[in-house]
PDB file of N, CA and C in Angstrom:
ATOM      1  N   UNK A   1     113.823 179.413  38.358  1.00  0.00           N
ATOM      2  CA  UNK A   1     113.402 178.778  39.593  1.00  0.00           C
ATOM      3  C   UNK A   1     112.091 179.406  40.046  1.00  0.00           C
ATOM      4  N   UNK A   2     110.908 178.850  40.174  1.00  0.00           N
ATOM      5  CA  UNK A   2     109.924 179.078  40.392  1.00  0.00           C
ATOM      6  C   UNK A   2     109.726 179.165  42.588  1.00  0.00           C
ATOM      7  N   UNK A   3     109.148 180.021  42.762  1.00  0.00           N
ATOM      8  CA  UNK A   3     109.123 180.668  43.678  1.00  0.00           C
ATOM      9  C   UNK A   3     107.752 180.451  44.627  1.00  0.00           C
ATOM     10  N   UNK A   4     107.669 179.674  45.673  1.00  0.00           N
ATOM     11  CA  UNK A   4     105.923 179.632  46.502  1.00  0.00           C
ATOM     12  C   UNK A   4     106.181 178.729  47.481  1.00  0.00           C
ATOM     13  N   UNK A   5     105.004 179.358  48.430  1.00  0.00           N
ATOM     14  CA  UNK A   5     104.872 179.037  49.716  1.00  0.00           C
ATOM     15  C   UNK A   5     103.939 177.533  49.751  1.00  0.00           C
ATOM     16  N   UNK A   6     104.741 176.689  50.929  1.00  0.00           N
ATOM     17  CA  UNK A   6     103.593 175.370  50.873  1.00  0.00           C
ATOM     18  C   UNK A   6     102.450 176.410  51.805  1.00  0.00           C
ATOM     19  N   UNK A   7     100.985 175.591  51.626  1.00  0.00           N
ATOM     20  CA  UNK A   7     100.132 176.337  51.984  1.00  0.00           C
ATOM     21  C   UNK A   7      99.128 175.408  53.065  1.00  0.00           C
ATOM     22  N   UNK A   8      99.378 174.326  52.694  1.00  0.00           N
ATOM     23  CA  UNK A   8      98.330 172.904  53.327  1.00  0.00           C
ATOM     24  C   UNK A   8      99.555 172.045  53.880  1.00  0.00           C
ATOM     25  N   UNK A   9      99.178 170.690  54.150  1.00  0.00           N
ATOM     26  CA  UNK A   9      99.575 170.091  55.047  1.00  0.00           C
ATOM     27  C   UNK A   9      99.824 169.088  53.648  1.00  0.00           C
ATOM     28  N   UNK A  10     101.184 168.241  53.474  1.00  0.00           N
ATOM     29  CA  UNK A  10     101.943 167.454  52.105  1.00  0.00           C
ATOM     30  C   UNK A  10     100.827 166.130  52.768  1.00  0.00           C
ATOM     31  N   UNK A  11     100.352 165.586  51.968  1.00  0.00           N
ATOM     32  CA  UNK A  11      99.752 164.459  52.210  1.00  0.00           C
ATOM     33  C   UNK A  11     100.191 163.395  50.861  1.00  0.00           C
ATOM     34  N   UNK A  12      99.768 162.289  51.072  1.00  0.00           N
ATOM     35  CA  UNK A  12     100.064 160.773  50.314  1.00  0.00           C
ATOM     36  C   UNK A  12     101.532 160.819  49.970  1.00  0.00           C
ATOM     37  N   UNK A  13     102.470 161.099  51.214  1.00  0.00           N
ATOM     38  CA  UNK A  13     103.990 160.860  50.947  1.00  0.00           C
ATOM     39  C   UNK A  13     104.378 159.718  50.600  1.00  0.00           C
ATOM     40  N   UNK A  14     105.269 159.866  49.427  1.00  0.00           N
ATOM     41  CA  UNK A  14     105.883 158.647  48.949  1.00  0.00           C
ATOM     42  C   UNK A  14     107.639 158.626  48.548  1.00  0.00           C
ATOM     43  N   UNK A  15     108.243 157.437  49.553  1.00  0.00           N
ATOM     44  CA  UNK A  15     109.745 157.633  48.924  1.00  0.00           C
ATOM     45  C   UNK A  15     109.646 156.586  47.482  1.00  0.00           C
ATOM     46  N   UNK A  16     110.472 157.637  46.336  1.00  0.00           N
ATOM     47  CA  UNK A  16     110.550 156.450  45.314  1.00  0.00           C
ATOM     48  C   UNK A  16     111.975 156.421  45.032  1.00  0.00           C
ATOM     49  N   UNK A  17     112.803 156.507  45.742  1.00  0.00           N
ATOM     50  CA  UNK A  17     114.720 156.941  45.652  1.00  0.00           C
ATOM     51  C   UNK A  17     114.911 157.018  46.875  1.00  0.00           C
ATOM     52  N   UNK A  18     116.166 156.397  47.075  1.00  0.00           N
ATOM     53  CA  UNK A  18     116.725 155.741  48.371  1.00  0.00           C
ATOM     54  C   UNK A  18     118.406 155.671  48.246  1.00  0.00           C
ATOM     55  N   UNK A  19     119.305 156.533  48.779  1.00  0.00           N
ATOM     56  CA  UNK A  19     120.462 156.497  49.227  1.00  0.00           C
ATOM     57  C   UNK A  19     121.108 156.261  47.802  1.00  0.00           C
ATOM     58  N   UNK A  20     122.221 155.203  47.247  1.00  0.00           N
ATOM     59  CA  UNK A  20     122.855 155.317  45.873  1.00  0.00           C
ATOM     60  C   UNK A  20     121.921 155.045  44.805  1.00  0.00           C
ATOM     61  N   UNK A  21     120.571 155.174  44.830  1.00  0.00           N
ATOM     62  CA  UNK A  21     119.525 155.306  43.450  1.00  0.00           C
ATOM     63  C   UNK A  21     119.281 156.628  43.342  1.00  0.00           C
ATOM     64  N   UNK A  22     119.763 157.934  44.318  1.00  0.00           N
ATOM     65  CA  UNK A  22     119.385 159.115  43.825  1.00  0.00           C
ATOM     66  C   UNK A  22     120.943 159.688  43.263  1.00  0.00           C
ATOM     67  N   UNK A  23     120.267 160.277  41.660  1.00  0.00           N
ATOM     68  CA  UNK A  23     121.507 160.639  41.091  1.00  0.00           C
ATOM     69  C   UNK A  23     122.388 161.755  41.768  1.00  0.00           C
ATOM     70  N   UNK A  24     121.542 162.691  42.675  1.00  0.00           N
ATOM     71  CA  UNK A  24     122.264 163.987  42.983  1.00  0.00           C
ATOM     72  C   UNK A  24     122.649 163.989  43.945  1.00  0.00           C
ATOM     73  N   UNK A  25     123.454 162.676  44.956  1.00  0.00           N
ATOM     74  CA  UNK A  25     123.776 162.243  46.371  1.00  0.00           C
ATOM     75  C   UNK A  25     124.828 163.078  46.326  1.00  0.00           C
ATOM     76  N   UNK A  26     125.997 162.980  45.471  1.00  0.00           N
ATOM     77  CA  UNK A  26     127.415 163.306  45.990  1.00  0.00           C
ATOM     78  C   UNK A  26     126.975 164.810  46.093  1.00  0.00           C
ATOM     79  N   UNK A  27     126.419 165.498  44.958  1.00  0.00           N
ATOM     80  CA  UNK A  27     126.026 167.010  45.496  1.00  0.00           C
ATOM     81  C   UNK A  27     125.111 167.433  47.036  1.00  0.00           C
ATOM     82  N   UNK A  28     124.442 166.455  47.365  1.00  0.00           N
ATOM     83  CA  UNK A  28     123.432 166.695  48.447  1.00  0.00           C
ATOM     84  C   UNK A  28     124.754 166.101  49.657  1.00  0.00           C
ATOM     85  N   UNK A  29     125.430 165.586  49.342  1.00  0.00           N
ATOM     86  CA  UNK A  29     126.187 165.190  50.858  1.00  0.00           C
ATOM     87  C   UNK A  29     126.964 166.601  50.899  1.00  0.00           C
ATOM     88  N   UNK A  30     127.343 166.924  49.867  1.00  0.00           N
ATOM     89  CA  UNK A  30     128.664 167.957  49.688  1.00  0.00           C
ATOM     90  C   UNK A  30     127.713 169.281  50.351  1.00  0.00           C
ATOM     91  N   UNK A  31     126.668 169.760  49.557  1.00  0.00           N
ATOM     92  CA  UNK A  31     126.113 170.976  49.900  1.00  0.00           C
ATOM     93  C   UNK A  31     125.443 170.869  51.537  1.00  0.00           C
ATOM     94  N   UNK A  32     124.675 169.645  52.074  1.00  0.00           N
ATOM     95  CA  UNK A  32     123.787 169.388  53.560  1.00  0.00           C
ATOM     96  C   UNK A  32     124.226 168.461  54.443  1.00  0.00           C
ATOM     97  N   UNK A  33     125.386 167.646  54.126  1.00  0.00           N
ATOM     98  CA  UNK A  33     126.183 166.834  54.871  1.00  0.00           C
ATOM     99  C   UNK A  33     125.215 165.245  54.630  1.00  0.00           C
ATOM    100  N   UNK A  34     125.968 164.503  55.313  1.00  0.00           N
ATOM    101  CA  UNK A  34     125.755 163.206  55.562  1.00  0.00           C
ATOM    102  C   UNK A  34     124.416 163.368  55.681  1.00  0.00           C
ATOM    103  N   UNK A  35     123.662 161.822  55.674  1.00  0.00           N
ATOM    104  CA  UNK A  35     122.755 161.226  56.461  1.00  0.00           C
ATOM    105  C   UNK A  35     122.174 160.030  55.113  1.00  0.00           C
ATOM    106  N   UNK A  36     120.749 160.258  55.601  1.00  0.00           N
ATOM    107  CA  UNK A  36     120.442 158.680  55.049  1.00  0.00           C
ATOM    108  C   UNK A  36     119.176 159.400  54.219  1.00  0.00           C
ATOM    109  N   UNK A  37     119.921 160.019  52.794  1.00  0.00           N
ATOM    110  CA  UNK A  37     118.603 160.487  51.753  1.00  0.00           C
ATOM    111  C   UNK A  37     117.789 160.018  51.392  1.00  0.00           C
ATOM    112  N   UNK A  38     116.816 160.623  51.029  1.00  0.00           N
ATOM    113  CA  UNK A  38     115.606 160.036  50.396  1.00  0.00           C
ATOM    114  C   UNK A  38     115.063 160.877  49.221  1.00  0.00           C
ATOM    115  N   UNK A  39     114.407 160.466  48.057  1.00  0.00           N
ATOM    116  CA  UNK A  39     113.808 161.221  47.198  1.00  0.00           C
ATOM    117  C   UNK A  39     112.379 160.894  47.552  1.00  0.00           C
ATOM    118  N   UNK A  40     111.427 162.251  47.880  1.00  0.00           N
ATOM    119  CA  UNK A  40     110.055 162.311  47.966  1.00  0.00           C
ATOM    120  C   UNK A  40     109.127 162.843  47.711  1.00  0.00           C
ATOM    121  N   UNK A  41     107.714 162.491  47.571  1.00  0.00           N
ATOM    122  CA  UNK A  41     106.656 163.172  46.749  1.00  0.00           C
ATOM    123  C   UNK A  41     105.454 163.096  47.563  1.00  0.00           C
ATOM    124  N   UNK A  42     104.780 163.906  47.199  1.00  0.00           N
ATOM    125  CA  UNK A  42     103.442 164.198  48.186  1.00  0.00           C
ATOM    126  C   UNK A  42     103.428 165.159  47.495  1.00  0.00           C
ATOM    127  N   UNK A  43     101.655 165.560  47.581  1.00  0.00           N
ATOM    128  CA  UNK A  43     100.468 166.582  47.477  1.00  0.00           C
ATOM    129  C   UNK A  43      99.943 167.446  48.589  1.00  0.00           C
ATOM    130  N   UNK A  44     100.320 168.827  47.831  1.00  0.00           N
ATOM    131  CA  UNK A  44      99.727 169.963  48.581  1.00  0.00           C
ATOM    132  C   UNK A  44      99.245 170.781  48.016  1.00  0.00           C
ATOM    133  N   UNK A  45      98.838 172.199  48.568  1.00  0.00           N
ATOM    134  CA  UNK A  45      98.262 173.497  48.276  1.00  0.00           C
ATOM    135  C   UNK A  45      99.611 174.101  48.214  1.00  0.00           C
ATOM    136  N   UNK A  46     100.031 175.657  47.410  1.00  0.00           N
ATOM    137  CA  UNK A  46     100.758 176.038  47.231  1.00  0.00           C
ATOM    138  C   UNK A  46     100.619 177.463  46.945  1.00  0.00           C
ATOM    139  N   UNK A  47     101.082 178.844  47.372  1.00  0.00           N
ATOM    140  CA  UNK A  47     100.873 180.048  47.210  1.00  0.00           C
ATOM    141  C   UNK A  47     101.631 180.525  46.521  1.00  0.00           C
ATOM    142  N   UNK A  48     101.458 180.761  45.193  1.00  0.00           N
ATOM    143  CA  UNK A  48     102.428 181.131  44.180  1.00  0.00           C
ATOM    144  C   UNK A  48     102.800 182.612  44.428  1.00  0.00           C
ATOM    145  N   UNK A  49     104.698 182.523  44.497  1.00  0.00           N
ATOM    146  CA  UNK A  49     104.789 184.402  44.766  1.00  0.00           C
ATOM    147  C   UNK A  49     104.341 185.389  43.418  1.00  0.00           C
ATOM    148  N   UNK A  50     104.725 184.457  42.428  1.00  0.00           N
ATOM    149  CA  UNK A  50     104.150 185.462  41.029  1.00  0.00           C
ATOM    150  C   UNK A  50     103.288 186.334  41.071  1.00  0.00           C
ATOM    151  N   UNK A  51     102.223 185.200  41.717  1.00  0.00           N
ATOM    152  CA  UNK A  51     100.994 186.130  41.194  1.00  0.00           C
ATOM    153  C   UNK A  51      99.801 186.383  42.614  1.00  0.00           C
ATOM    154  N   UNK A  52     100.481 185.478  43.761  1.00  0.00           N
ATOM    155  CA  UNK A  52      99.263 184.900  44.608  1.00  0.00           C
ATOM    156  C   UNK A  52      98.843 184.108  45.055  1.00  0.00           C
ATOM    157  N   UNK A  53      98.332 183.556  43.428  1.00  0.00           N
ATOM    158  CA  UNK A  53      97.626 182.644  43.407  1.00  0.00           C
ATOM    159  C   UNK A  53      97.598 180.729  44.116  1.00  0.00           C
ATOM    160  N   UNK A  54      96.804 180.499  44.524  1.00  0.00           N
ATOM    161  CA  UNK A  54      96.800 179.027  45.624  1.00  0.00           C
ATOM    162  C   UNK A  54      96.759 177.985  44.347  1.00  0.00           C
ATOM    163  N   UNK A  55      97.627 176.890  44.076  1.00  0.00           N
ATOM    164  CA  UNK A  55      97.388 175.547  43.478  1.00  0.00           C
ATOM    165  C   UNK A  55      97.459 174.593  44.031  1.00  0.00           C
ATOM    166  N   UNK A  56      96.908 173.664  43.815  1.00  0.00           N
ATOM    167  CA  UNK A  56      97.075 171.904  44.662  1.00  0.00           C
ATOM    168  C   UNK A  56      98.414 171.783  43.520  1.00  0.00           C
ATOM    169  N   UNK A  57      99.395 171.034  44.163  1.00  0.00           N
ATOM    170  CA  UNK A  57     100.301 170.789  42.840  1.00  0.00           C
ATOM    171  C   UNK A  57     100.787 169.301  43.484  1.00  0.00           C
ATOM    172  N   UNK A  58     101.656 168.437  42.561  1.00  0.00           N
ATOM    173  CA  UNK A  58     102.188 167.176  43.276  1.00  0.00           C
ATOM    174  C   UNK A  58     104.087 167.740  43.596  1.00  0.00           C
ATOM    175  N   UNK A  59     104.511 167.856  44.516  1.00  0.00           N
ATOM    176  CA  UNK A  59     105.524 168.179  45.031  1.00  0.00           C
ATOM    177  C   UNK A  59     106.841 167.478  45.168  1.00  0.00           C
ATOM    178  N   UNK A  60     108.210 166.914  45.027  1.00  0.00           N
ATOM    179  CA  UNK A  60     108.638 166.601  44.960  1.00  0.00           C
ATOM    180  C   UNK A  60     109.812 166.913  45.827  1.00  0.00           C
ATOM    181  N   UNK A  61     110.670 166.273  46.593  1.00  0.00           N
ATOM    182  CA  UNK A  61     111.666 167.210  47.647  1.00  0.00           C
ATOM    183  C   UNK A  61     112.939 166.226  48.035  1.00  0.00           C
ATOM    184  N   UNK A  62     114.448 166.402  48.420  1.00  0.00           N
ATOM    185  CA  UNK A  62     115.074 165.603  48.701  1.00  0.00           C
ATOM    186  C   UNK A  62     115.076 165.917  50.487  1.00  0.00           C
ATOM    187  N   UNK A  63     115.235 164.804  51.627  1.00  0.00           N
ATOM    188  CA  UNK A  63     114.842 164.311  52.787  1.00  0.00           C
ATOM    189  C   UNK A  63     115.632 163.378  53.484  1.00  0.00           C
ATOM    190  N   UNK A  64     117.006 163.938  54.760  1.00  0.00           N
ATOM    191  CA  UNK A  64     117.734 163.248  55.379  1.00  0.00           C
ATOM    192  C   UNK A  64     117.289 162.796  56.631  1.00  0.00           C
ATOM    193  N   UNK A  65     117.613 162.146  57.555  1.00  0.00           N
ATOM    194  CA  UNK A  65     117.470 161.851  58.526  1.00  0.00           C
ATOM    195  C   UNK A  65     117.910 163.109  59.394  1.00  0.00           C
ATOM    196  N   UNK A  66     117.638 163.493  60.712  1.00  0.00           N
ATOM    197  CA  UNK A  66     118.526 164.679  61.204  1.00  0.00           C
ATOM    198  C   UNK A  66     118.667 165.857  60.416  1.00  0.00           C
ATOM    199  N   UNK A  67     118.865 165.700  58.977  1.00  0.00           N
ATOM    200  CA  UNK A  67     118.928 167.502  58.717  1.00  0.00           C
ATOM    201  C   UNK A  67     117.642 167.707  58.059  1.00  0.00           C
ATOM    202  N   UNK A  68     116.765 167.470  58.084  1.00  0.00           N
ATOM    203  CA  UNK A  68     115.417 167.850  57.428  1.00  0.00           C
ATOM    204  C   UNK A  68     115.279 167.699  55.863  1.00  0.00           C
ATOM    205  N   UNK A  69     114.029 168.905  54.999  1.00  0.00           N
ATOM    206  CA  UNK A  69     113.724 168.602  53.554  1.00  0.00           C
ATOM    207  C   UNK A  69     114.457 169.944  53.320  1.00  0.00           C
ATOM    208  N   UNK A  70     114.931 169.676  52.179  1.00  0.00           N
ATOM    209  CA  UNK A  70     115.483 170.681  51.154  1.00  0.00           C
ATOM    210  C   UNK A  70     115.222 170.482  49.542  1.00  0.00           C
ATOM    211  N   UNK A  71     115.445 171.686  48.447  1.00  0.00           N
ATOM    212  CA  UNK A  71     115.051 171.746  47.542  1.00  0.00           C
ATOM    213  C   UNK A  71     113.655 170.828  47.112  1.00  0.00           C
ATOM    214  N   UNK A  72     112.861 171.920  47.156  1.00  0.00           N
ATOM    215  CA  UNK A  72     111.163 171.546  47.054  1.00  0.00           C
ATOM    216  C   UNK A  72     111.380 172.054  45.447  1.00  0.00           C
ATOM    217  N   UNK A  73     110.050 171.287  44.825  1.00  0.00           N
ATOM    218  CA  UNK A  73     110.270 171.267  43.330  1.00  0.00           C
ATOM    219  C   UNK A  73     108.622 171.128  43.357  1.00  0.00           C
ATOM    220  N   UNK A  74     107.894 171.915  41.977  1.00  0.00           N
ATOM    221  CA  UNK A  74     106.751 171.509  42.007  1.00  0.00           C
ATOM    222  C   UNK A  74     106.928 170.686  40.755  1.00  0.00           C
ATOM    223  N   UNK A  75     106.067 169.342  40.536  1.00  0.00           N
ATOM    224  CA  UNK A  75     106.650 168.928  39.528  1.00  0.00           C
ATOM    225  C   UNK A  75     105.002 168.715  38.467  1.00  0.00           C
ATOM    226  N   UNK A  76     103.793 168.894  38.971  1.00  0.00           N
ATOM    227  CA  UNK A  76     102.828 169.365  37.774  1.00  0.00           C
ATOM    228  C   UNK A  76     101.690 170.060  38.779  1.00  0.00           C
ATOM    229  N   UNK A  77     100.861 170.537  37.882  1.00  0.00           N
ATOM    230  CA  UNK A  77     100.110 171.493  38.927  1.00  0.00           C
ATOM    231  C   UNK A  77      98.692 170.399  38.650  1.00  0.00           C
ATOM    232  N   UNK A  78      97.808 169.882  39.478  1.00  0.00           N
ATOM    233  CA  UNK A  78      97.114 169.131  39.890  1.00  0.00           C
ATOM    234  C   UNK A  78      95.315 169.676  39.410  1.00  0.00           C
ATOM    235  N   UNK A  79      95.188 171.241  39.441  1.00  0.00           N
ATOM    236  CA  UNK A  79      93.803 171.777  39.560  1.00  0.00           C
ATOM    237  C   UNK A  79      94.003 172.930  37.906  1.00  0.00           C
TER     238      UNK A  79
END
């Protein structure tokens, strides 16, 4: 599990998964409770704990109504 701080502000958010199209619902209700999920993506800056170092990367995150974002994922590094 890779480890870093968002650093900028997530811009060009996009939902592409919506309620029974995301495969990992029954785990996300079980572990953060109810609500109305979303799978989402947007671009940011990112402070890697490894080493430091700042990347733009494209970000990926699951997103309820009422309980906020959980498990952030970087999914390619951009720069």
């Amino acid at each position: 599990m890779m480890s870093f701080d968002i650093v900028g502000e997530i811009t060009e958010v996009e939902t592409f998964a919506v309620g029974g199209s995301i495969r990992e619902l029954p785990r996300l209700r079980k572990i953060y409770g109810q609500g109305r999920w979303r799978k989402r993506k947007g671009f940011t800056k990112v402070r890697l704990a490894s080493d430091g170092s700042v990347r733009e990367v494209e970000l990926h995150w699951y997103e309820a109504t009422g309980l906020g974002r959980f498990e952030f994922k970087i999914k390619r590094y951009l720069d």
